[in-house]
Protein backbone atom coordinates (compact mmCIF):
# COMPACT_ATOMS: atom_id res chain seq x y z
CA UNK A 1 -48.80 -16.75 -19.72
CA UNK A 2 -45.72 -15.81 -18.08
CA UNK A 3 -44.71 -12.87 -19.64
CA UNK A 4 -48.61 -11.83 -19.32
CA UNK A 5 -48.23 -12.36 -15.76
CA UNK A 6 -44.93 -10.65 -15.72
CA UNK A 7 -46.89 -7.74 -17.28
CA UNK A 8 -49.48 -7.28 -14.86
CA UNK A 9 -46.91 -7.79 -11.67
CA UNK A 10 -44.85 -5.13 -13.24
CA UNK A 11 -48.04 -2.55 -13.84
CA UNK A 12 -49.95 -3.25 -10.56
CA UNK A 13 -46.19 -2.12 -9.13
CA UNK A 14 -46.30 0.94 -11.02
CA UNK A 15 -49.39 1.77 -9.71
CA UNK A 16 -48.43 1.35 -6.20
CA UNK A 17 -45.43 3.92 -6.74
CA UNK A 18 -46.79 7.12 -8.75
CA UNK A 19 -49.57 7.64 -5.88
CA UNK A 20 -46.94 8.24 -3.90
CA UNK A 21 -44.89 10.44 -5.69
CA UNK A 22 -47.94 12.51 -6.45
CA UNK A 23 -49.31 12.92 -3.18
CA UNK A 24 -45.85 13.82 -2.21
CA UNK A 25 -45.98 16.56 -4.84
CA UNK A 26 -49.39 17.88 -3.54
CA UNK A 27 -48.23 17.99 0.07
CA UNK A 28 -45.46 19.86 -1.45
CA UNK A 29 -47.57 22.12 -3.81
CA UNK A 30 -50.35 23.21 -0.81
CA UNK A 31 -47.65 24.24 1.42
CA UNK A 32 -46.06 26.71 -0.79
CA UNK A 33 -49.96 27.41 -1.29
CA UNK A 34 -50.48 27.88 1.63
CA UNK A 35 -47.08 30.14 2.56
CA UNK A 36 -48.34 32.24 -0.46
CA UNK A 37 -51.43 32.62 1.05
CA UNK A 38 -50.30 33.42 4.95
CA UNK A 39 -47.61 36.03 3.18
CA UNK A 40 -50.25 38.09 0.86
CA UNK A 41 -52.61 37.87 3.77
CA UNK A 42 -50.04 39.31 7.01
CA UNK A 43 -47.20 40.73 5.05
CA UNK A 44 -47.74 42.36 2.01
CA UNK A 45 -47.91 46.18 3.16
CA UNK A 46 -51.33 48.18 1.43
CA UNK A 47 -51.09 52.15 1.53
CA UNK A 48 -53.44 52.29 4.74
CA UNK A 49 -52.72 53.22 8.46
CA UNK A 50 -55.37 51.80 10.94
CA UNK A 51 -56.08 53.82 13.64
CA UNK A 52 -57.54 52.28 17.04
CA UNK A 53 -57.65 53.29 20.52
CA UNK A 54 -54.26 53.00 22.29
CA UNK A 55 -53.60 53.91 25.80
CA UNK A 56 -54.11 55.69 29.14
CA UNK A 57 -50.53 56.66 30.73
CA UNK A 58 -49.83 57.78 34.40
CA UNK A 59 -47.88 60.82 33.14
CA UNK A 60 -46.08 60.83 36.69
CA UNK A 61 -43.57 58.80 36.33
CA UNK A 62 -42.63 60.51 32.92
CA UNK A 63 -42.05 63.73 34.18
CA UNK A 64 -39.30 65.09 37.02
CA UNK A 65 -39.09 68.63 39.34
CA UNK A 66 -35.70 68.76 40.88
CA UNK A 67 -37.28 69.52 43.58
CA UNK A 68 -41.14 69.20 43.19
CA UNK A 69 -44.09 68.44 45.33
CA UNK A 70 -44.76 64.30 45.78
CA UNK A 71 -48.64 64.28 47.23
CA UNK A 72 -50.44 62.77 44.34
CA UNK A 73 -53.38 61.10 45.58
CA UNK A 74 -55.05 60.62 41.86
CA UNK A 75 -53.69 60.23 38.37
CA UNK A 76 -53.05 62.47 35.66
CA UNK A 77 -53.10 60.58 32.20
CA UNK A 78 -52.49 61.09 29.06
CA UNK A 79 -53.95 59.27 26.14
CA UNK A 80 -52.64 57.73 22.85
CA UNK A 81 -54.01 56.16 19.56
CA UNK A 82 -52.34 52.93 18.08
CA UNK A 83 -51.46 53.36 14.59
CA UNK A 84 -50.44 50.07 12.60
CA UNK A 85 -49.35 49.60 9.00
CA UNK A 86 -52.48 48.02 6.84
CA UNK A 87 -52.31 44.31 5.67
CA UNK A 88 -55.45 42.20 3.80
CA UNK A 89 -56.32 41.04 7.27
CA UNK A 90 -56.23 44.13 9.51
CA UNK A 91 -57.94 45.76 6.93
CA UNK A 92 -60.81 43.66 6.35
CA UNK A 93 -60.97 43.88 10.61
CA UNK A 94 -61.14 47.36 10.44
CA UNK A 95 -63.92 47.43 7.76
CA UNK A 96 -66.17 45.83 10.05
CA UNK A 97 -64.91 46.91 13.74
CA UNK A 98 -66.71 49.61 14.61
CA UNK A 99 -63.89 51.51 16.58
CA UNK A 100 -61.28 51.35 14.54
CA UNK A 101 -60.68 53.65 11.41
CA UNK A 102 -58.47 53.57 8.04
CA UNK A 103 -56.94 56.23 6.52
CA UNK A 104 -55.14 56.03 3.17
CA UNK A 105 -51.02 57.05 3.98
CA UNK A 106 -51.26 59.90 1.37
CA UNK A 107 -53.34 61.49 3.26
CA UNK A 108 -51.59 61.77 6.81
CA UNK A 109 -47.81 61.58 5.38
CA UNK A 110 -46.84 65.21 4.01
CA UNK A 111 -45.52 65.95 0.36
CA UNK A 112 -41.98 64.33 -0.32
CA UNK A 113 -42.43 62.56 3.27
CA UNK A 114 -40.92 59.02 4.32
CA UNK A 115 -42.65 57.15 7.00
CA UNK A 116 -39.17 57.37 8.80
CA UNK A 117 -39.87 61.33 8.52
CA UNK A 118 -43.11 61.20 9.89
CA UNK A 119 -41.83 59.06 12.41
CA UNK A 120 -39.24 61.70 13.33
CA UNK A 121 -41.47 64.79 12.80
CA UNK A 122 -43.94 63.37 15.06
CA UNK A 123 -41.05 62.97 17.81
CA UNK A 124 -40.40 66.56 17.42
CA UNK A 125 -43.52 67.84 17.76
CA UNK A 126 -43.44 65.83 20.88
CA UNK A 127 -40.46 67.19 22.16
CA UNK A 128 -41.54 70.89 21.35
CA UNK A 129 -45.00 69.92 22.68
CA UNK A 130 -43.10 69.25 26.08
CA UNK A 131 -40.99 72.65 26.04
CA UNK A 132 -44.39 74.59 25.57
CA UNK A 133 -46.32 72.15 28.52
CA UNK A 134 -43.13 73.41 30.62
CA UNK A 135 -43.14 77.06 29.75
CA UNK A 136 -47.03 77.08 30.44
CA UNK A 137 -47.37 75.04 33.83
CA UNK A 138 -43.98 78.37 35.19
CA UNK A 139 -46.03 80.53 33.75
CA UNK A 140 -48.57 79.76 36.14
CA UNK A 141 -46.66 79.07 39.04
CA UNK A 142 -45.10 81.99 38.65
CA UNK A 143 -41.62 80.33 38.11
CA UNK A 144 -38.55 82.68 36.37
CA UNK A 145 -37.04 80.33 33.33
CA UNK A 146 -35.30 81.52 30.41
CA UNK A 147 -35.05 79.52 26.42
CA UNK A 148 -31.77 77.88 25.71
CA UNK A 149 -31.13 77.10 21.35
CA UNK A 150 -29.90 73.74 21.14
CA UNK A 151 -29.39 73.27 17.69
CA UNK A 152 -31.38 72.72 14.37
CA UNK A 153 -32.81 69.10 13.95
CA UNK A 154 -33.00 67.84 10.41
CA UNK A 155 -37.22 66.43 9.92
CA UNK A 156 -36.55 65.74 6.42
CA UNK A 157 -34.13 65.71 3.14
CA UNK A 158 -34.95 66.14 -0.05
CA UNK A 159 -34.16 64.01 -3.12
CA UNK A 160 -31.26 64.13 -4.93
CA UNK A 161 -29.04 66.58 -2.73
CA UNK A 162 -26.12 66.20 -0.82
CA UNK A 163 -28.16 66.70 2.58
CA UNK A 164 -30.07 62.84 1.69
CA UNK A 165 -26.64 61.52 0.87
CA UNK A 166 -25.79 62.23 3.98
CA UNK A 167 -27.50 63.40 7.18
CA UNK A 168 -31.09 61.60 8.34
CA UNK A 169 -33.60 62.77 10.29
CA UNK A 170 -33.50 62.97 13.71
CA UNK A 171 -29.68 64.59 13.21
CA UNK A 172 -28.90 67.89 14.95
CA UNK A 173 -27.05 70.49 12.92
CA UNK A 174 -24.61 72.50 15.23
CA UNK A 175 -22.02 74.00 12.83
CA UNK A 176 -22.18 75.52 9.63
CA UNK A 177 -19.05 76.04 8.22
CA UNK A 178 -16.91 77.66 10.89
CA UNK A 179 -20.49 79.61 12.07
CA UNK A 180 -22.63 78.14 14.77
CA UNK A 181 -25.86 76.69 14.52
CA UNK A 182 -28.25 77.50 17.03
CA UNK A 183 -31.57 78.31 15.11
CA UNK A 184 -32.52 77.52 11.44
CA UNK A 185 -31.69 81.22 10.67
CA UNK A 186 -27.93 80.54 11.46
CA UNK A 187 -27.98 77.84 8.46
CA UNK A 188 -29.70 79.95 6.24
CA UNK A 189 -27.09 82.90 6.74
CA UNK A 190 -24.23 80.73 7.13
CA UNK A 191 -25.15 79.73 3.10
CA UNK A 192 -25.72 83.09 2.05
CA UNK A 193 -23.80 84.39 -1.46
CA UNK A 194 -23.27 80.62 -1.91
CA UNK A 195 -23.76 78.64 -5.31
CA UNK A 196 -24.42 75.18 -6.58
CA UNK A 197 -21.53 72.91 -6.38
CA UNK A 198 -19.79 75.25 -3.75
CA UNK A 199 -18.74 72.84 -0.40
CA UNK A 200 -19.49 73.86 2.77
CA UNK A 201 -18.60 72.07 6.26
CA UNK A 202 -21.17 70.76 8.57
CA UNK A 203 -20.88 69.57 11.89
CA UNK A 204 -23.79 67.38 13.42
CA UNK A 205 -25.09 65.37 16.37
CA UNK A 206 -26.31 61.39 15.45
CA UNK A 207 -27.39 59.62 18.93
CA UNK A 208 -25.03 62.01 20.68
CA UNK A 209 -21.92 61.47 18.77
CA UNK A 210 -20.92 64.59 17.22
CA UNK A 211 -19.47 64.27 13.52
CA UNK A 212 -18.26 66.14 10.64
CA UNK A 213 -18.82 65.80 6.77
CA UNK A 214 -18.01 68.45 3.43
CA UNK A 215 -21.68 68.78 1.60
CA UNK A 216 -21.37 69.77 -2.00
CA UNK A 217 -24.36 72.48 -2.28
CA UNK A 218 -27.12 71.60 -4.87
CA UNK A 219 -30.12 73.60 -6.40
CA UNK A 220 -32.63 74.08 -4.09
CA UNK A 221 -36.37 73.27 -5.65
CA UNK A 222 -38.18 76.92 -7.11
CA UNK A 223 -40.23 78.56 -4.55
CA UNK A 224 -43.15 80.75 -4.82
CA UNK A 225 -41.73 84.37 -4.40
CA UNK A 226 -38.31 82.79 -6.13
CA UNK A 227 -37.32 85.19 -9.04
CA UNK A 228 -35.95 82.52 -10.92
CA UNK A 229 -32.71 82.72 -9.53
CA UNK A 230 -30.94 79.18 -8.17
CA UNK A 231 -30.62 78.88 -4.00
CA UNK A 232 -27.74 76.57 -3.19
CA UNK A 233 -28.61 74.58 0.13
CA UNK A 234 -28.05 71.01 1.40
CA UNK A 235 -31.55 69.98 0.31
CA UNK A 236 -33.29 69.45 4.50
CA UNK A 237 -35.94 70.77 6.34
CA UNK A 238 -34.80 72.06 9.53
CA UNK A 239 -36.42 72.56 13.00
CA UNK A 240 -35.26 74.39 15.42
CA UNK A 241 -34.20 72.68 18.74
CA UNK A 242 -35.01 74.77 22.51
CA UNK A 243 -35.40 73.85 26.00
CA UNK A 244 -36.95 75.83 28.99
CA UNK A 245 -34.63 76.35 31.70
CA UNK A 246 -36.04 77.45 35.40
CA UNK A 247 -33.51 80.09 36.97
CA UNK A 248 -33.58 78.16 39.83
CA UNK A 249 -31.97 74.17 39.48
CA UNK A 250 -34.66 72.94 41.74
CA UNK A 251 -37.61 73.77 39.45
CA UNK A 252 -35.78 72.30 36.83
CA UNK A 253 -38.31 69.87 34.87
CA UNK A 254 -36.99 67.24 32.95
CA UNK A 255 -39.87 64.75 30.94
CA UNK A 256 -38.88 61.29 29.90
CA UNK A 257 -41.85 59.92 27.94
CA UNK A 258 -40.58 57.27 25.89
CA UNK A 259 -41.40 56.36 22.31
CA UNK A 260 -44.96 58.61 22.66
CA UNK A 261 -44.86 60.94 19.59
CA UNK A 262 -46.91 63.77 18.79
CA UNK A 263 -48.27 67.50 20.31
CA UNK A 264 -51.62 65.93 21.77
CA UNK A 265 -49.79 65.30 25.25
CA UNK A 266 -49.17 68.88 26.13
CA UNK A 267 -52.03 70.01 28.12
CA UNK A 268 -51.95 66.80 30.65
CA UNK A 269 -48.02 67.52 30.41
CA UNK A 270 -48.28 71.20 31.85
CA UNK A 271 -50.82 69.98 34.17
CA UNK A 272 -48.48 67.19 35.71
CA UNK A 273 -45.24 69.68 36.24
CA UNK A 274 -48.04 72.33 37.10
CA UNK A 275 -48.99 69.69 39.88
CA UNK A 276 -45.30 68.93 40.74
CA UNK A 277 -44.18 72.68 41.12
CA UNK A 278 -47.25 73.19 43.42
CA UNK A 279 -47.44 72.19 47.50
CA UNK A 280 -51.09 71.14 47.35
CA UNK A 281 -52.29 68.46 44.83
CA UNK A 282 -54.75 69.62 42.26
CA UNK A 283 -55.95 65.86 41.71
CA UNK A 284 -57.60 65.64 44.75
CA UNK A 285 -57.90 61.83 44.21
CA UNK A 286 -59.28 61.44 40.93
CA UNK A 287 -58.44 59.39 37.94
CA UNK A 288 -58.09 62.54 35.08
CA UNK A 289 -57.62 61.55 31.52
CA UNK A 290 -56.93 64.26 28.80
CA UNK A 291 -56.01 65.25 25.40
CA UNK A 292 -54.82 68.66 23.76
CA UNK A 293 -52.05 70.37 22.72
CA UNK A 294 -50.89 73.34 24.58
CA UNK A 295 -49.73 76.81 23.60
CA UNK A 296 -47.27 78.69 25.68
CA UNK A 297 -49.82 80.78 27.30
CA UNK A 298 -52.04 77.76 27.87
CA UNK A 299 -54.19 77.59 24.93
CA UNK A 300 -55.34 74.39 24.33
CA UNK A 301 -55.54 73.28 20.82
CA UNK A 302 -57.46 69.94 18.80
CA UNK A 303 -55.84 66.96 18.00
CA UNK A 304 -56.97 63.90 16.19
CA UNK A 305 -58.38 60.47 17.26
CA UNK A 306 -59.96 62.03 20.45
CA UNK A 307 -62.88 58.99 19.40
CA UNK A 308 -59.77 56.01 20.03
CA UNK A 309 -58.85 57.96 23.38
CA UNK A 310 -61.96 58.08 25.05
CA UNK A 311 -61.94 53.99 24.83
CA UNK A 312 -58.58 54.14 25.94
CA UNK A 313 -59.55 56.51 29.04
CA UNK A 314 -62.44 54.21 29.81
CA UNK A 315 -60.29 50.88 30.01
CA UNK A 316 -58.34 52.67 32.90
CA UNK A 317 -61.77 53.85 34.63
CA UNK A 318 -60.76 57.20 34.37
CA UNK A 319 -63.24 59.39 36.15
CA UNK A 320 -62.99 62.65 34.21
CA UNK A 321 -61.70 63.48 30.69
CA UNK A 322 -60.36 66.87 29.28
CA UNK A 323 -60.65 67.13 25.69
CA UNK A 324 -60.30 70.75 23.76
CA UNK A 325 -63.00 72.52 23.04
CA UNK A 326 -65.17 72.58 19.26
CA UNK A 327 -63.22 74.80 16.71
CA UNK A 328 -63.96 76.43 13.72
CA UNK A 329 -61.44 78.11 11.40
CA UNK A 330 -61.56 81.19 9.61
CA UNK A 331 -62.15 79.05 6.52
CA UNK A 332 -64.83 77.30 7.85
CA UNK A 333 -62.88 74.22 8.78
CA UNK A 334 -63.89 72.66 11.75
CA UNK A 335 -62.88 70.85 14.70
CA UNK A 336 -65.50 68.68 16.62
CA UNK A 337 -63.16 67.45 19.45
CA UNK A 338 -65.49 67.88 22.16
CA UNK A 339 -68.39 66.89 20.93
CA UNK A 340 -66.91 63.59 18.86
CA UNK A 341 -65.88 63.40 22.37
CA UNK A 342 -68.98 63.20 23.81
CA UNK A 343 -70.80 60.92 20.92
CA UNK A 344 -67.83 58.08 21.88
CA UNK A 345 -68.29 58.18 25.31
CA UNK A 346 -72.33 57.68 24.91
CA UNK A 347 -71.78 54.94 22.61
CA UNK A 348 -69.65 52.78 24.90
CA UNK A 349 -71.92 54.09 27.66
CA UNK A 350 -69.08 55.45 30.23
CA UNK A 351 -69.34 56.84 33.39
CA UNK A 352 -66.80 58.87 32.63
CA UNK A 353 -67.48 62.80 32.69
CA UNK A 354 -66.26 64.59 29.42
CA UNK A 355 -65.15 68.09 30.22
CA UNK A 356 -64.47 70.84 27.55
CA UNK A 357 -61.27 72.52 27.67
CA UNK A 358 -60.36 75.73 25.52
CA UNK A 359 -56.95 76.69 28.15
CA UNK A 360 -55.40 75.68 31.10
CA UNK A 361 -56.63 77.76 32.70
CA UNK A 362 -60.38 75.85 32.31
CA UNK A 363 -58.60 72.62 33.85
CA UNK A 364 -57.52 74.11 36.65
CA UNK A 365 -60.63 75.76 37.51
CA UNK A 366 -62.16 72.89 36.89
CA UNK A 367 -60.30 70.91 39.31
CA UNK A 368 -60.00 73.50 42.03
CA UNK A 369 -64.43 73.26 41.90
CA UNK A 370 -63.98 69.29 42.59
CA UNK A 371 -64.78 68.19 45.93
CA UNK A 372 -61.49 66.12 47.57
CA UNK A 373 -62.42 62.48 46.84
């Protein structure tokens, strides 16, 4: 009897410990569940960029004349679109929301191209988006300015030569050798009668500290129009760096716009230092939204995501909003910027007025027709 009763004592304590153990163990087991779960759901990167409506700027603030008029009564803005890297759950959300759109990365990254690269080509295209705003808005006011070479900015390197091993984007190439480096041109020349595994000495800008490095030449990739002959190069893609300079230091602009990337500012940018250079104010008290590139003779140019802008105009109850005018290419592309425009802005029913721009010349027409508010 008492080694049965020894026997049960000594099971019914058993039983009281290995509950314990094993809820400890599925405590344990559903967190790292449940971590597997919240990692694979927010942090696991798919090949998708979601694009949504970003925001309206005051470009004001942005943008300087030495010496330039200050009676803004409206706004000038420009607009951007919010790009974000895909996850499981952003991407199921943009499935279903019915203003925001994916895109798969292959298709808006170029050939060979980093997101880094795109990254820094889209800050380029910002900066020479500026230049061109500035050399359009003298232009029209009639302002003498002159183009100063700054240098060749590196957008991309290629595999496998000395140039990735190297340089990065975003660095400015100013020697070449003992041969200066103004425009990609120089480069080019500067390597001429050159061969693979010849070194050649290249001076360069990062964040505004100048430095120096010996680049062992490679073989270039073939080219169509190559006749099978090697091209030694440092294996980048180079773009050439320029500012517009007024003759005069008090029409000097200078345009400080922050981490925006891309051309689509331009026309709201040459409207702005158009504004500045001017005595009378072309705003006249209204809240003006816009989109467009700009040409240096004021040809206005598409962009994409004008849908995600006219939301982002609206939440700043911009009154008016210029966006380019329909295009259609040679090859029968086309370009529905106005009228996507236009189908946005009746489905979130705004009170906003679209207005079709093809240069900037139609925006300020436009604006000299508007009643003072």
């Amino acid at each position: 009897m008492e080694n049965e009763e020894e026997s049960v004592r000594t099971w019914s304590n058993d039983s009281y410990r290995y509950p314990r153990v094993s809820a400890t163990r599925r405590y344990l087991l559903s967190a790292i569940v449940g971590v597997v779960i919240v990692y694979l759901l927010f942090f696991v990167r798919l090949p998708f960029f979601i694009f949504m409506p970003g925001t309206a700027e005051e470009i004001k603030p942005m943008v300087t004349v030495a010496k330039g008029s200050d009676t803004e009564k409206g706004t000038l803005m420009l607009t951007t679109v919010r790009v974000a890297d895909a996850n499981v759950v952003n991407y199921i959300v943009g499935l279903l929301h019915p203003y925001e759109e994916i895109q798969p990365k292959r298709s808006v990254l170029k050939q060979g191209e980093s997101e880094q690269e795109y990254t820094q080509r889209q800050e380029y295209v910002m900066l020479t988006s500026q230049a061109n705003a500035i050399q359009a808005a003298y232009t029209h006011a009639k302002v003498p300015f002159h183009i100063s070479h700054e240098g060749v900015m590196v957008l991309q390197t290629l595999p496998g030569l000395a140039g990735e091993k190297v340089l990065k984007p975003g660095d400015v190439l100013l020697k070449s050798g003992d041969k200066e480096v103004k425009v990609a041109q120089d480069l080019l020349d500067s390597l001429k009668g050159k061969k693979p595994g010849d070194s050649v000495a290249i001076t360069y800008k990062r964040q505004k500290v100048e430095q120096q490095a010996t680049l062992v030449l490679g073989t270039l990739p073939q080219q169509e129009g190559d006749k099978g002959e090697a091209r030694a190069g440092l294996g980048v893609v180079p773009a050439d760096m320029q500012s517009v300079k007024a003759d005069q230091a008090d029409q000097q602009v200078t345009i400080k716009a922050g981490e925006i990337g891309g051309p689509s500012a331009g026309l709201m940018f040459s409207l702005e230092i158009y504004n500045q250079l001017l005595p009378e104010d072309i705003t006249k008290g209204y809240r003006i939204a816009g989109t467009g590139t700009i040409e240096t003779d004021g040809t206005v140019g598409p962009i994409g995501g004008i849908e995600h802008k006219i939301i982002a105009a609206d939440r700043e109850k911009a009154d008016y909003f210029f966006a380019p005018k329909d295009v259609t290419y040679k090859d029968g592309t086309k370009v529905n910027n106005y009228s996507d425009a236009v189908h946005r802005a009746e489905q979130i029913k705004t009170k906003m007025k679209i207005v079709e721009i093809g240069t900037m010349d139609d925006a300020l027409k436009f604006l000299a027709n508007l009643p003072s508010k």
